[in-house]
N, C-alpha and C. Protein backbone atom coordinates (compact mmCIF):
# COMPACT_ATOMS: atom_id res chain seq x y z
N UNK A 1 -5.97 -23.80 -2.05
CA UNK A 1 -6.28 -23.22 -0.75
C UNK A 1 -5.35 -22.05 -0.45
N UNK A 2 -3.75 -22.16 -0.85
CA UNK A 2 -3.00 -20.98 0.02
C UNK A 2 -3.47 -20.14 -1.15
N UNK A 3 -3.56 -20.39 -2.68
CA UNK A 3 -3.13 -19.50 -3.26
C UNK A 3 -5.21 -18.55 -3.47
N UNK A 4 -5.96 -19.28 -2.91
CA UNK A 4 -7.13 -18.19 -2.49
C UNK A 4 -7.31 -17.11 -1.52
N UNK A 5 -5.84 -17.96 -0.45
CA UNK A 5 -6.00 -17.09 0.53
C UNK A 5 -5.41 -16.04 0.12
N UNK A 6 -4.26 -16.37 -0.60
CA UNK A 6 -3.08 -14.99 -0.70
C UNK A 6 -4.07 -13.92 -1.82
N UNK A 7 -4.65 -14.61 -2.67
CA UNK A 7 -5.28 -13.86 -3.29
C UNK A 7 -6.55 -12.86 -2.77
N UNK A 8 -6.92 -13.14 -1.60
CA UNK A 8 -8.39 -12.72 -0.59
C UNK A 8 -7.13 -11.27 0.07
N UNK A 9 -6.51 -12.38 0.08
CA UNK A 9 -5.49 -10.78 0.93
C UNK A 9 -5.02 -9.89 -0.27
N UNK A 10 -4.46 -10.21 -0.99
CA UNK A 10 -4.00 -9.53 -1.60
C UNK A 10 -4.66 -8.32 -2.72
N UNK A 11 -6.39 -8.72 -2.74
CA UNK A 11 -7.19 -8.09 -3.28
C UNK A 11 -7.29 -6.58 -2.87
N UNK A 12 -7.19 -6.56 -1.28
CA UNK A 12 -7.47 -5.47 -0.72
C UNK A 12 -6.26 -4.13 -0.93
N UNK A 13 -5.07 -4.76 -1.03
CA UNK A 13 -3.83 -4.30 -0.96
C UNK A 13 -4.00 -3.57 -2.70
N UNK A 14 -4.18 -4.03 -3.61
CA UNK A 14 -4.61 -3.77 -5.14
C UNK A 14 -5.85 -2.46 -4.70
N UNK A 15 -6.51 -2.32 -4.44
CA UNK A 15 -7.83 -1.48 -4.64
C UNK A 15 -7.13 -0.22 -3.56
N UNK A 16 -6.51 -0.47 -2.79
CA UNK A 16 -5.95 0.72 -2.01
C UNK A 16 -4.53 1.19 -2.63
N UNK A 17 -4.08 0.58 -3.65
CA UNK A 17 -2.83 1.29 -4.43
C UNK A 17 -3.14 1.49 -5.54
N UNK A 18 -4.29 1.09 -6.44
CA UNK A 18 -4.91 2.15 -6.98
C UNK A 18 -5.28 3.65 -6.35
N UNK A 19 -6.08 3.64 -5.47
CA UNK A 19 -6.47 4.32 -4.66
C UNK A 19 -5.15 6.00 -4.37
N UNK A 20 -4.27 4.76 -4.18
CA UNK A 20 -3.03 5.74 -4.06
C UNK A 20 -2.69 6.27 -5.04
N UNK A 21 -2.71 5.70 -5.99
CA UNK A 21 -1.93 6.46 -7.25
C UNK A 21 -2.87 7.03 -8.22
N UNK A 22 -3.96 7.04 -8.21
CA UNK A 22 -4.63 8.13 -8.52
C UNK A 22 -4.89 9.75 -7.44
N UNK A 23 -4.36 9.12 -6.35
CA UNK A 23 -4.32 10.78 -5.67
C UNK A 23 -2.64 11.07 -5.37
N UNK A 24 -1.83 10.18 -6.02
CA UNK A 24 -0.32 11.31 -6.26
C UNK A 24 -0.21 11.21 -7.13
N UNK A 25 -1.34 10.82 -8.54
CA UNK A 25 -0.77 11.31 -9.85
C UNK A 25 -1.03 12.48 -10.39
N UNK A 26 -0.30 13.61 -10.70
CA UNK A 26 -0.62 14.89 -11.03
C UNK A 26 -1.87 15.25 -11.94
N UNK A 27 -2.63 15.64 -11.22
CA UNK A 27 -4.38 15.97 -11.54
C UNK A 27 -3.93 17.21 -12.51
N UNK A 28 -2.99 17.84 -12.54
CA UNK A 28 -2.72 19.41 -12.91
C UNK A 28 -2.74 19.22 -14.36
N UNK A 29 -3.01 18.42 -15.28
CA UNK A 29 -2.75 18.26 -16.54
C UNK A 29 -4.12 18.20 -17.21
N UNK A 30 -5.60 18.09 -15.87
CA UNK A 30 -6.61 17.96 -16.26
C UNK A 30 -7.50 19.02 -15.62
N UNK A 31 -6.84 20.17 -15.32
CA UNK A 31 -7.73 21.41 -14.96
C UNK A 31 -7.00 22.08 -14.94
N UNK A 32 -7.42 23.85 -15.92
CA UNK A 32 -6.98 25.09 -16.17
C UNK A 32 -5.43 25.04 -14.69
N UNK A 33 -4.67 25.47 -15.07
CA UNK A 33 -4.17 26.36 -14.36
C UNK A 33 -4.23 27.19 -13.64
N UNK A 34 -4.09 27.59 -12.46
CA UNK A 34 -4.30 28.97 -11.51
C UNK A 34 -4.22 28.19 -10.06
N UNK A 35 -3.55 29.45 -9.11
CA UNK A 35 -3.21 28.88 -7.83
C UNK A 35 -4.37 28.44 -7.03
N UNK A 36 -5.72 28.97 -7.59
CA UNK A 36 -6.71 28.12 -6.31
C UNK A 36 -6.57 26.39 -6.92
N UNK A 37 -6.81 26.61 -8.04
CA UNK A 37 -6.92 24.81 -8.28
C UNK A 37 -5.69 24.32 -7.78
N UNK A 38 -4.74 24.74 -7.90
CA UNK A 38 -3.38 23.95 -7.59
C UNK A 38 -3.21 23.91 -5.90
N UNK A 39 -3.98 24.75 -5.16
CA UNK A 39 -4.00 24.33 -4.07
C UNK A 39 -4.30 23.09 -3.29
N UNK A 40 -5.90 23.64 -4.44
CA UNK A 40 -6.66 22.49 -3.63
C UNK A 40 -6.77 20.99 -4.46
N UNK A 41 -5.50 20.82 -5.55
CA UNK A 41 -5.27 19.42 -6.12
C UNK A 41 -4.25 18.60 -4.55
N UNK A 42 -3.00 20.02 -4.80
CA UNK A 42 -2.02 19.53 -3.55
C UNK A 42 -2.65 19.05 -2.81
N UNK A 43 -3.51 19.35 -1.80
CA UNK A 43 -4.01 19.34 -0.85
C UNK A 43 -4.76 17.98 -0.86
N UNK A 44 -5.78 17.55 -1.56
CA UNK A 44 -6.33 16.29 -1.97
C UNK A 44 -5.33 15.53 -2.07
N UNK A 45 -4.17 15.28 -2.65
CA UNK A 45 -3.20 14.53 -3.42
C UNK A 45 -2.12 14.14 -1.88
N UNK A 46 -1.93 15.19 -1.47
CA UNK A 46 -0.94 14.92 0.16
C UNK A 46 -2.05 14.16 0.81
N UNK A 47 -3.26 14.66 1.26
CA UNK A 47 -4.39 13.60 2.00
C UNK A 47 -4.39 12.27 1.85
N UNK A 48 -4.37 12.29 0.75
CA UNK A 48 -4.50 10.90 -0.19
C UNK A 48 -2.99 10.31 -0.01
N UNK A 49 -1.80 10.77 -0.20
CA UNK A 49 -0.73 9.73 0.49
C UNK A 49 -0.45 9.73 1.83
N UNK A 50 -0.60 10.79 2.14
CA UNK A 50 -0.42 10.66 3.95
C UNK A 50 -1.68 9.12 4.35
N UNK A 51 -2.95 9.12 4.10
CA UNK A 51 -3.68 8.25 4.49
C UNK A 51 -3.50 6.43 4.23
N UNK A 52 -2.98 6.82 2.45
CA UNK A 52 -2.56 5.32 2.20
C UNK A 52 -1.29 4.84 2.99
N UNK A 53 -0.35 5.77 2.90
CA UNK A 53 1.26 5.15 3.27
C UNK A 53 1.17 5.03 5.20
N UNK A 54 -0.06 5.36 5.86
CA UNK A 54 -0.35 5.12 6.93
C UNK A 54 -0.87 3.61 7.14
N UNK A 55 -2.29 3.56 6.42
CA UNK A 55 -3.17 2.57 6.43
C UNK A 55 -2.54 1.12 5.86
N UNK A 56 -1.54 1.26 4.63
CA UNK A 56 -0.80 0.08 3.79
C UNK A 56 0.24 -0.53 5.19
N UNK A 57 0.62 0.17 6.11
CA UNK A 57 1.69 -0.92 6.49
C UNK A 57 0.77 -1.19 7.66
N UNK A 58 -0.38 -1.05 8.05
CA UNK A 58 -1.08 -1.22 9.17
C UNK A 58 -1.79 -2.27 8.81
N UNK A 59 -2.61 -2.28 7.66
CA UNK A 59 -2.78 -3.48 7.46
C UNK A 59 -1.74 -4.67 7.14
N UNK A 60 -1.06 -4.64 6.48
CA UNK A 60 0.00 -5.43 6.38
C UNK A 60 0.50 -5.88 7.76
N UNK A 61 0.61 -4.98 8.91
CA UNK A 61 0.95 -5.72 10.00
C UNK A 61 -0.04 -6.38 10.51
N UNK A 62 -1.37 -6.20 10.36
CA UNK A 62 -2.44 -7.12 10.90
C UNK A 62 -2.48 -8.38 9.83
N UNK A 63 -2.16 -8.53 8.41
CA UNK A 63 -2.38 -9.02 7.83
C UNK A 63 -1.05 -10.59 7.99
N UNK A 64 0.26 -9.91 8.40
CA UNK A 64 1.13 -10.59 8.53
C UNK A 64 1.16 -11.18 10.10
N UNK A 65 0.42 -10.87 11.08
CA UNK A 65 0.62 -11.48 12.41
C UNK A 65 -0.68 -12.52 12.72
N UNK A 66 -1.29 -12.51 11.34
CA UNK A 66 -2.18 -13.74 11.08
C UNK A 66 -1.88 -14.38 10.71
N UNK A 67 -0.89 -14.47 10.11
CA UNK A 67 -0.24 -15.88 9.17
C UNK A 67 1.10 -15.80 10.31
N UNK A 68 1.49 -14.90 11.00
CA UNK A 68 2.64 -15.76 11.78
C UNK A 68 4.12 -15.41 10.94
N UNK A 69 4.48 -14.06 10.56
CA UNK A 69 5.69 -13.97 10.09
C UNK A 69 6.57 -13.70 10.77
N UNK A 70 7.74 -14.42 11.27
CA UNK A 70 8.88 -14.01 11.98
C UNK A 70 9.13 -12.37 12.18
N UNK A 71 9.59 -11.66 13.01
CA UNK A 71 10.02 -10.04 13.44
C UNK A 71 10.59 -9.37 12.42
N UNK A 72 11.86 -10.51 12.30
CA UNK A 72 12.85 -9.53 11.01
C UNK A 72 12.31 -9.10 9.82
N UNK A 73 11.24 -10.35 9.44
CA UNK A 73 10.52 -10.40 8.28
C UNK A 73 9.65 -8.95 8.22
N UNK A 74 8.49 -9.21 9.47
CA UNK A 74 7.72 -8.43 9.25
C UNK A 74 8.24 -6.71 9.48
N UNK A 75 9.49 -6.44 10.15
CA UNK A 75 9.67 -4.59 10.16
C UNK A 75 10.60 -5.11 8.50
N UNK A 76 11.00 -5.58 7.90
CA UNK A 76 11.16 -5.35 6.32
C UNK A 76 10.28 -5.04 5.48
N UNK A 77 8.84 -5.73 5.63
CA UNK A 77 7.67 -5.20 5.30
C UNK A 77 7.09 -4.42 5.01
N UNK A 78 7.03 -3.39 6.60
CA UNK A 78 6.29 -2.67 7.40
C UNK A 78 7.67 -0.96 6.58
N UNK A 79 8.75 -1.42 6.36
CA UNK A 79 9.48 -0.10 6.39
C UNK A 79 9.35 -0.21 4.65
N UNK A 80 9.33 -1.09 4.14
CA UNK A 80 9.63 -1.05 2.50
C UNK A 80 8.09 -0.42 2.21
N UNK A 81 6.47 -0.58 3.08
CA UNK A 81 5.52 -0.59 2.82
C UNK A 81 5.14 1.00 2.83
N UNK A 82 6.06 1.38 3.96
CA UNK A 82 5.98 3.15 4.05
C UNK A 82 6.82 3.88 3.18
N UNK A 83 7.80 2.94 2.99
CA UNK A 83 9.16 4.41 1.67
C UNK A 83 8.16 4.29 0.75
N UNK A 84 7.59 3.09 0.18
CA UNK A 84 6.64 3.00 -1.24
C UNK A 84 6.14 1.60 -1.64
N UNK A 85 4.37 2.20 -1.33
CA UNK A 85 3.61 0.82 -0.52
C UNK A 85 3.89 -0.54 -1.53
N UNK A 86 4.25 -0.61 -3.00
CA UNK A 86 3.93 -1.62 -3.28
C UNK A 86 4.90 -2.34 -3.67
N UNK A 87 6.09 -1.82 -2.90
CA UNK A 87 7.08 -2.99 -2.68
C UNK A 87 6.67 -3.53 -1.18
N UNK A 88 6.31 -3.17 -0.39
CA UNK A 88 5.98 -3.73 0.68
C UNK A 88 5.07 -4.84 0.32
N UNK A 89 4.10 -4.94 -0.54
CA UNK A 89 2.67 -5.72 -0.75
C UNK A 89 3.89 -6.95 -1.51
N UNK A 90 4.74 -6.61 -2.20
CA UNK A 90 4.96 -7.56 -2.76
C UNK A 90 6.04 -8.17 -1.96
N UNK A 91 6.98 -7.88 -1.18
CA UNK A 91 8.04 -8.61 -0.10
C UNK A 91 6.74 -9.53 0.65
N UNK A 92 5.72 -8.90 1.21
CA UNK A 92 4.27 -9.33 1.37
C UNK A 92 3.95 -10.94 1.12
N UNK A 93 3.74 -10.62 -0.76
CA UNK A 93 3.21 -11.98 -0.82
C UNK A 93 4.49 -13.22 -0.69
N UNK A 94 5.89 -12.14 -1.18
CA UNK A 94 6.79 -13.52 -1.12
C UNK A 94 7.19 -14.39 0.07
N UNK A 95 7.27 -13.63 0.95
CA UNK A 95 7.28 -14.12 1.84
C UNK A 95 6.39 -14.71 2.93
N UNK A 96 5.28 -14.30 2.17
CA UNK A 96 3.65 -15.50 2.73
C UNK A 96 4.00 -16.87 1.62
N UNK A 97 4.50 -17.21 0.63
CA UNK A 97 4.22 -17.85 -0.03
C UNK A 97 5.56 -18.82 0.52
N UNK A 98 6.59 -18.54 0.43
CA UNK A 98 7.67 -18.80 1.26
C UNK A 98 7.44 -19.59 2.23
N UNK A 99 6.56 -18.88 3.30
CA UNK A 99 6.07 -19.07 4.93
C UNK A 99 5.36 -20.55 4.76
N UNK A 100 4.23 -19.95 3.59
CA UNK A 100 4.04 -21.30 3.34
C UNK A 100 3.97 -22.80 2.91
N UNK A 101 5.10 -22.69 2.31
CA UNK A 101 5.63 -23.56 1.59
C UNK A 101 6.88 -24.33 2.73
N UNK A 102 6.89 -23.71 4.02
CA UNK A 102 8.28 -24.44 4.72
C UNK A 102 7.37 -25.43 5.90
């Protein structure tokens, strides 16, 4: 039972850090050179982390005030989830698994 749940949650968190790291991994190695393309890779590539490193600790805070994680817990989360989301996902599950186990 916990470990379907953690896994139902944790599915979503996987498909959006893919998500991420295909738009900050440097596209520039797979199209010619020249400043219009390199604009408009930047440009896609900043979109693409500005949106995840927004959306990753937002869910995570909806995701963690459903299961009930103590304050301290959850801004450790929420700040590890924005420097770089997938240490956040994983302080995440340990401390759902933790939570639930006491």
């Amino acid at each position: 039972m916990m470990n379907e749940n953690l896994l139902r949650i944790i599915y979503k968190y996987i498909y959006l850090l893919i998500f991420y790291y295909l738009f900050t991994n440097s596209w520039l190695w797979f199209f010619a050179y020249n400043d219009s393309n390199v604009e408009v890779i930047n440009k896609i590539m900043t979109v693409g982390t500005i949106l995840t490193s927004i959306l990753i600790p937002f869910l995570l805070f909806i995701d963690s005030r459903k299961i009930d994680i103590p304050t301290i817990y959850l801004i450790l989360i929420l700040v590890s989830s924005f420097i770089y989301p997938l240490m956040g996902v994983v302080l995440f599950s340990l401390i759902f698994i933790s939570h639930k186990h006491q």
